[in-house]
C-alpha atoms as a PDB file:
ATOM      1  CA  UNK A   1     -35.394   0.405  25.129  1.00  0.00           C
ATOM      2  CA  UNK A   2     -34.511   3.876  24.902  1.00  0.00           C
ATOM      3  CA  UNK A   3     -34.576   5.734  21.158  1.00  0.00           C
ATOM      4  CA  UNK A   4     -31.230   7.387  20.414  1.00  0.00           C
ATOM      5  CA  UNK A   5     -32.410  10.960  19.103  1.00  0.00           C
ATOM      6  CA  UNK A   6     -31.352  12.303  15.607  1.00  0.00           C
ATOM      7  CA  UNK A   7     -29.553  14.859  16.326  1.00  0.00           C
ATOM      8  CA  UNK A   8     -27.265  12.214  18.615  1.00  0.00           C
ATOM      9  CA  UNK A   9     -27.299  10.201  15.168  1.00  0.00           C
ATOM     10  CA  UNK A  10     -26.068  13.468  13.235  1.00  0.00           C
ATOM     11  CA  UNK A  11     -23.009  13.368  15.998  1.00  0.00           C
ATOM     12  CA  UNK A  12     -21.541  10.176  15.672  1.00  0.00           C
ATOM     13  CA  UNK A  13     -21.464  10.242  12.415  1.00  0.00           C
ATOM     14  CA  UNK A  14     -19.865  13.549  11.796  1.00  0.00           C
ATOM     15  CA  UNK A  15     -17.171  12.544  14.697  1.00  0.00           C
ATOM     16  CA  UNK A  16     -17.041   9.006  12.683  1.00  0.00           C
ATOM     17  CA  UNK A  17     -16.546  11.091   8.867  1.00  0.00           C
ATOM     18  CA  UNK A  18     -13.536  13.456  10.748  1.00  0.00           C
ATOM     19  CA  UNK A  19     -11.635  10.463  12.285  1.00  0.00           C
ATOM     20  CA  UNK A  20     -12.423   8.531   8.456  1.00  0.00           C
ATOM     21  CA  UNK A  21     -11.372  11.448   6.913  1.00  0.00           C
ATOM     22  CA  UNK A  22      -7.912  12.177   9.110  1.00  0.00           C
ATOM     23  CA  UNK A  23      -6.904   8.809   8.978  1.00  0.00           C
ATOM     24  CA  UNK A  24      -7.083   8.632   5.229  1.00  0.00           C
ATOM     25  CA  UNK A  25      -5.044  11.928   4.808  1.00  0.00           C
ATOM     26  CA  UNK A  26      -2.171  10.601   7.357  1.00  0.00           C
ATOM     27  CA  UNK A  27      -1.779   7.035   5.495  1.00  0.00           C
ATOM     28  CA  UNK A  28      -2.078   7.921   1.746  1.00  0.00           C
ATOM     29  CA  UNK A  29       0.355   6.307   0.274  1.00  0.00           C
ATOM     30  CA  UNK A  30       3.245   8.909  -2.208  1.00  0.00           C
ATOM     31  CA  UNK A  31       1.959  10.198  -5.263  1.00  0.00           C
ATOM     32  CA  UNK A  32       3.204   9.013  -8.629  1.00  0.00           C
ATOM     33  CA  UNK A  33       5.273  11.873  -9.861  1.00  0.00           C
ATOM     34  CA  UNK A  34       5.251  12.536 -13.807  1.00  0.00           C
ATOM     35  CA  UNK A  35       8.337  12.244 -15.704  1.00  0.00           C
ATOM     36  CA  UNK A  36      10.409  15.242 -17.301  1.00  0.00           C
ATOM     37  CA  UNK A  37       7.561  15.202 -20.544  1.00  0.00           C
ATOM     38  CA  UNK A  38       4.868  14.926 -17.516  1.00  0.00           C
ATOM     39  CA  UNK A  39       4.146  11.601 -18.418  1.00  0.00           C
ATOM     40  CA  UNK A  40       2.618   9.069 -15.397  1.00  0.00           C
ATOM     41  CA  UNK A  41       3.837   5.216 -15.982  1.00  0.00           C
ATOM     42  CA  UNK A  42       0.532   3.447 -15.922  1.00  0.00           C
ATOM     43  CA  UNK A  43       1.994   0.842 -14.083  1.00  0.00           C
ATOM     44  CA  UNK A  44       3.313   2.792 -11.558  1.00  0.00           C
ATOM     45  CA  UNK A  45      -0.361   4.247 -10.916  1.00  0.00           C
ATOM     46  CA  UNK A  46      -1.393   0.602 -11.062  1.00  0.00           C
ATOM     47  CA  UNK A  47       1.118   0.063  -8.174  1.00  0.00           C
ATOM     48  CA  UNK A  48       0.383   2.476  -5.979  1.00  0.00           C
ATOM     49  CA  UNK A  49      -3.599   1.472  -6.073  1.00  0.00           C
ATOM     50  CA  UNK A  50      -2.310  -2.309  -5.123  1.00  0.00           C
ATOM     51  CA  UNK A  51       0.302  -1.250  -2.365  1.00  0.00           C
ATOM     52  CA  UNK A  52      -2.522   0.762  -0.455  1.00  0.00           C
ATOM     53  CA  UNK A  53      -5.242  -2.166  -1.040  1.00  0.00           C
ATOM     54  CA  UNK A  54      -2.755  -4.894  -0.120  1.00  0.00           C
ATOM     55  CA  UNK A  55       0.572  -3.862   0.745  1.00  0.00           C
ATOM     56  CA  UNK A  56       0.011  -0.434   3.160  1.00  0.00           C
ATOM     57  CA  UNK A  57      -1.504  -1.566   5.843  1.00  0.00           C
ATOM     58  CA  UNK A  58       1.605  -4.241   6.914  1.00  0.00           C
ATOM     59  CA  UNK A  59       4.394  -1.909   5.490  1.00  0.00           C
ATOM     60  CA  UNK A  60       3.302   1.156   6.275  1.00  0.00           C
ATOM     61  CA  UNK A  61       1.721   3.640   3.677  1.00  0.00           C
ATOM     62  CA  UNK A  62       4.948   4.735   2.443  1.00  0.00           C
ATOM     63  CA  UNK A  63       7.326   1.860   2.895  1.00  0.00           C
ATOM     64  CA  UNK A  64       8.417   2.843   6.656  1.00  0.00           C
ATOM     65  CA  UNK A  65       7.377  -0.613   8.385  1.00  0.00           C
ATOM     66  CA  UNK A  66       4.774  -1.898  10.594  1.00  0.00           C
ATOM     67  CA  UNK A  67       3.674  -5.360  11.345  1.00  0.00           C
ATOM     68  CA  UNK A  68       5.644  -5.690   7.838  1.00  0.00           C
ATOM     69  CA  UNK A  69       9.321  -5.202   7.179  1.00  0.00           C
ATOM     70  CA  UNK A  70      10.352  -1.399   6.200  1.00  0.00           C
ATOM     71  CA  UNK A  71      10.711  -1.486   2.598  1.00  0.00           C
ATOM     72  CA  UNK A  72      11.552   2.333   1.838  1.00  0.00           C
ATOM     73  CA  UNK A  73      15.339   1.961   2.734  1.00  0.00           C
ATOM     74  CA  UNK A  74      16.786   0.631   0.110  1.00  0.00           C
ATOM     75  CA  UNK A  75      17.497  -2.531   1.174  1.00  0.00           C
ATOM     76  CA  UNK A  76      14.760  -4.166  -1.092  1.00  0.00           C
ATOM     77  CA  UNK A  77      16.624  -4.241  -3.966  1.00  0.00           C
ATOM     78  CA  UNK A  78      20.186  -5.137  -2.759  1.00  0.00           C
ATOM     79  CA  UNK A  79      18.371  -8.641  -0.567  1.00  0.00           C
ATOM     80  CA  UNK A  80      16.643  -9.169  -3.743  1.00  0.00           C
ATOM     81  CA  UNK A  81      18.739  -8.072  -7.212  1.00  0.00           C
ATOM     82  CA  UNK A  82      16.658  -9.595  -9.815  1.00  0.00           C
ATOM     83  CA  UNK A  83      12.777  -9.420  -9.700  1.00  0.00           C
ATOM     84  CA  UNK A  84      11.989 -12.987  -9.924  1.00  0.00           C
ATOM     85  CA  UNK A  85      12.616 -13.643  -6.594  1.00  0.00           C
ATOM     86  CA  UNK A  86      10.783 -10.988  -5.148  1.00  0.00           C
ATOM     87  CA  UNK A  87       7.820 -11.594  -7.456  1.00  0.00           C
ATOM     88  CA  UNK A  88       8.427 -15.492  -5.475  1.00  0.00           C
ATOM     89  CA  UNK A  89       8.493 -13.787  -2.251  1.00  0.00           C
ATOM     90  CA  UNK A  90       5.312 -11.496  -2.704  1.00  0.00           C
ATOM     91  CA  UNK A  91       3.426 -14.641  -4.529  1.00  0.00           C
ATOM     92  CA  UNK A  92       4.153 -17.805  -2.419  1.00  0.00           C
ATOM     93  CA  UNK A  93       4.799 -15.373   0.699  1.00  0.00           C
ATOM     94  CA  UNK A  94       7.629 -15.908   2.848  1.00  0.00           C
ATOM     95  CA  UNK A  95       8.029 -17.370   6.478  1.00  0.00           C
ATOM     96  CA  UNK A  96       4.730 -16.452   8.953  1.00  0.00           C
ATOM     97  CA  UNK A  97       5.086 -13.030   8.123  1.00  0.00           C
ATOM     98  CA  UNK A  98       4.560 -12.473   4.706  1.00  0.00           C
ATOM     99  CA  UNK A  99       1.380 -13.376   2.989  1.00  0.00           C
ATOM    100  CA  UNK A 100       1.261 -15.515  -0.099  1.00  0.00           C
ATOM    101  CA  UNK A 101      -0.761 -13.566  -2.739  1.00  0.00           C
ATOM    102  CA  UNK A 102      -1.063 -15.867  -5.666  1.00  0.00           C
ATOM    103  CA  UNK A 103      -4.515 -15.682  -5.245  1.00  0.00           C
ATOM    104  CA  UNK A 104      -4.863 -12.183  -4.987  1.00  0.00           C
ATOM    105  CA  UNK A 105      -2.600 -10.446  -7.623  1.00  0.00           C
ATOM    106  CA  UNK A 106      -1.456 -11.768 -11.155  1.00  0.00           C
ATOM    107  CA  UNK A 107       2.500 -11.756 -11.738  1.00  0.00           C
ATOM    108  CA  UNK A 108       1.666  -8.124 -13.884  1.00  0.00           C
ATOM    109  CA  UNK A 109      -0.275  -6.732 -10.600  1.00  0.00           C
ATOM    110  CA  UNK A 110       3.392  -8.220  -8.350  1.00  0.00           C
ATOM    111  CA  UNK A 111       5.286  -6.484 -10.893  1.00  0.00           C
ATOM    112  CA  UNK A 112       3.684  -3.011 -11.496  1.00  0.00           C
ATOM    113  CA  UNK A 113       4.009  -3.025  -7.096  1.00  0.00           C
ATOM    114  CA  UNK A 114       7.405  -4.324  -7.110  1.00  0.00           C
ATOM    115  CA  UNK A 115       8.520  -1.232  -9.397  1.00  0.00           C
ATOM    116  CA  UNK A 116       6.428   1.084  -7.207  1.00  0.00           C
ATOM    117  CA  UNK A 117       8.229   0.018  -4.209  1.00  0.00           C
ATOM    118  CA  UNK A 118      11.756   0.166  -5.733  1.00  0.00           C
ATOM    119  CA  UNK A 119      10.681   3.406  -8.165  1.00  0.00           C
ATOM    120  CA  UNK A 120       8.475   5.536  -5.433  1.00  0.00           C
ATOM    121  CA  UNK A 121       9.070   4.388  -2.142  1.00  0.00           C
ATOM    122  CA  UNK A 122      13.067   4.421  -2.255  1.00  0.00           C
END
């Protein structure tokens, strides 16, 4: 069997670090911005980490839609006006679409996203 040579080695994986490396910059997922004191809501940091481990890669890294329904539009909050039902949608999932998380996120870890989405991403 032929030996692949190092400096083939050293090729792939700089061509594998640049596409790593692009595709991370093009699907970060919006900055928390700090308040008028230049305070950053914890849970809003918390948020963001759980939309781009869980949420992101359905509903696109800032809301726009994917696989997953947009959720940047607004229309998050006016299908569901109180947060109890979209904490039942996010942990019991809905339909064959949506995922049920229960075993993934605690109701604080639905919540802190929930305000992310309606807080940062609209």
């Amino acid at each position: 069997m032929p030996r692949i040579s190092l400096r083939y080695k050293q090729i792939i994986l700089a061509i594998v670090l640049l596409m790593t490396s692009v595709s991370c910059g093009v699907s970060a997922s919006p900055e928390v911005q700090p308040d008028e004191n230049g305070s950053v809501d914890p849970e809003l940091i918390l948020g963001r980490e759980i939309w781009g481990i869980h949420c992101s890669s359905c509903h696109g890294a800032s809301g726009q839609g994917g696989r997953g329904k947009k959720l940047n539009n607004g229309d998050l909050a006016i299908n569901y006006p109180d947060q109890t039902s979209l904490i039942s949608v996010i942990q019991n999932g809905k339909g064959q679409g949506m995922p049920a998380f229960s075993s993934k996120l605690t109701i604080d870890e639905t919540k802190a996203v929930i305000n992310y989405i309606l807080d940062v991403l609209n």
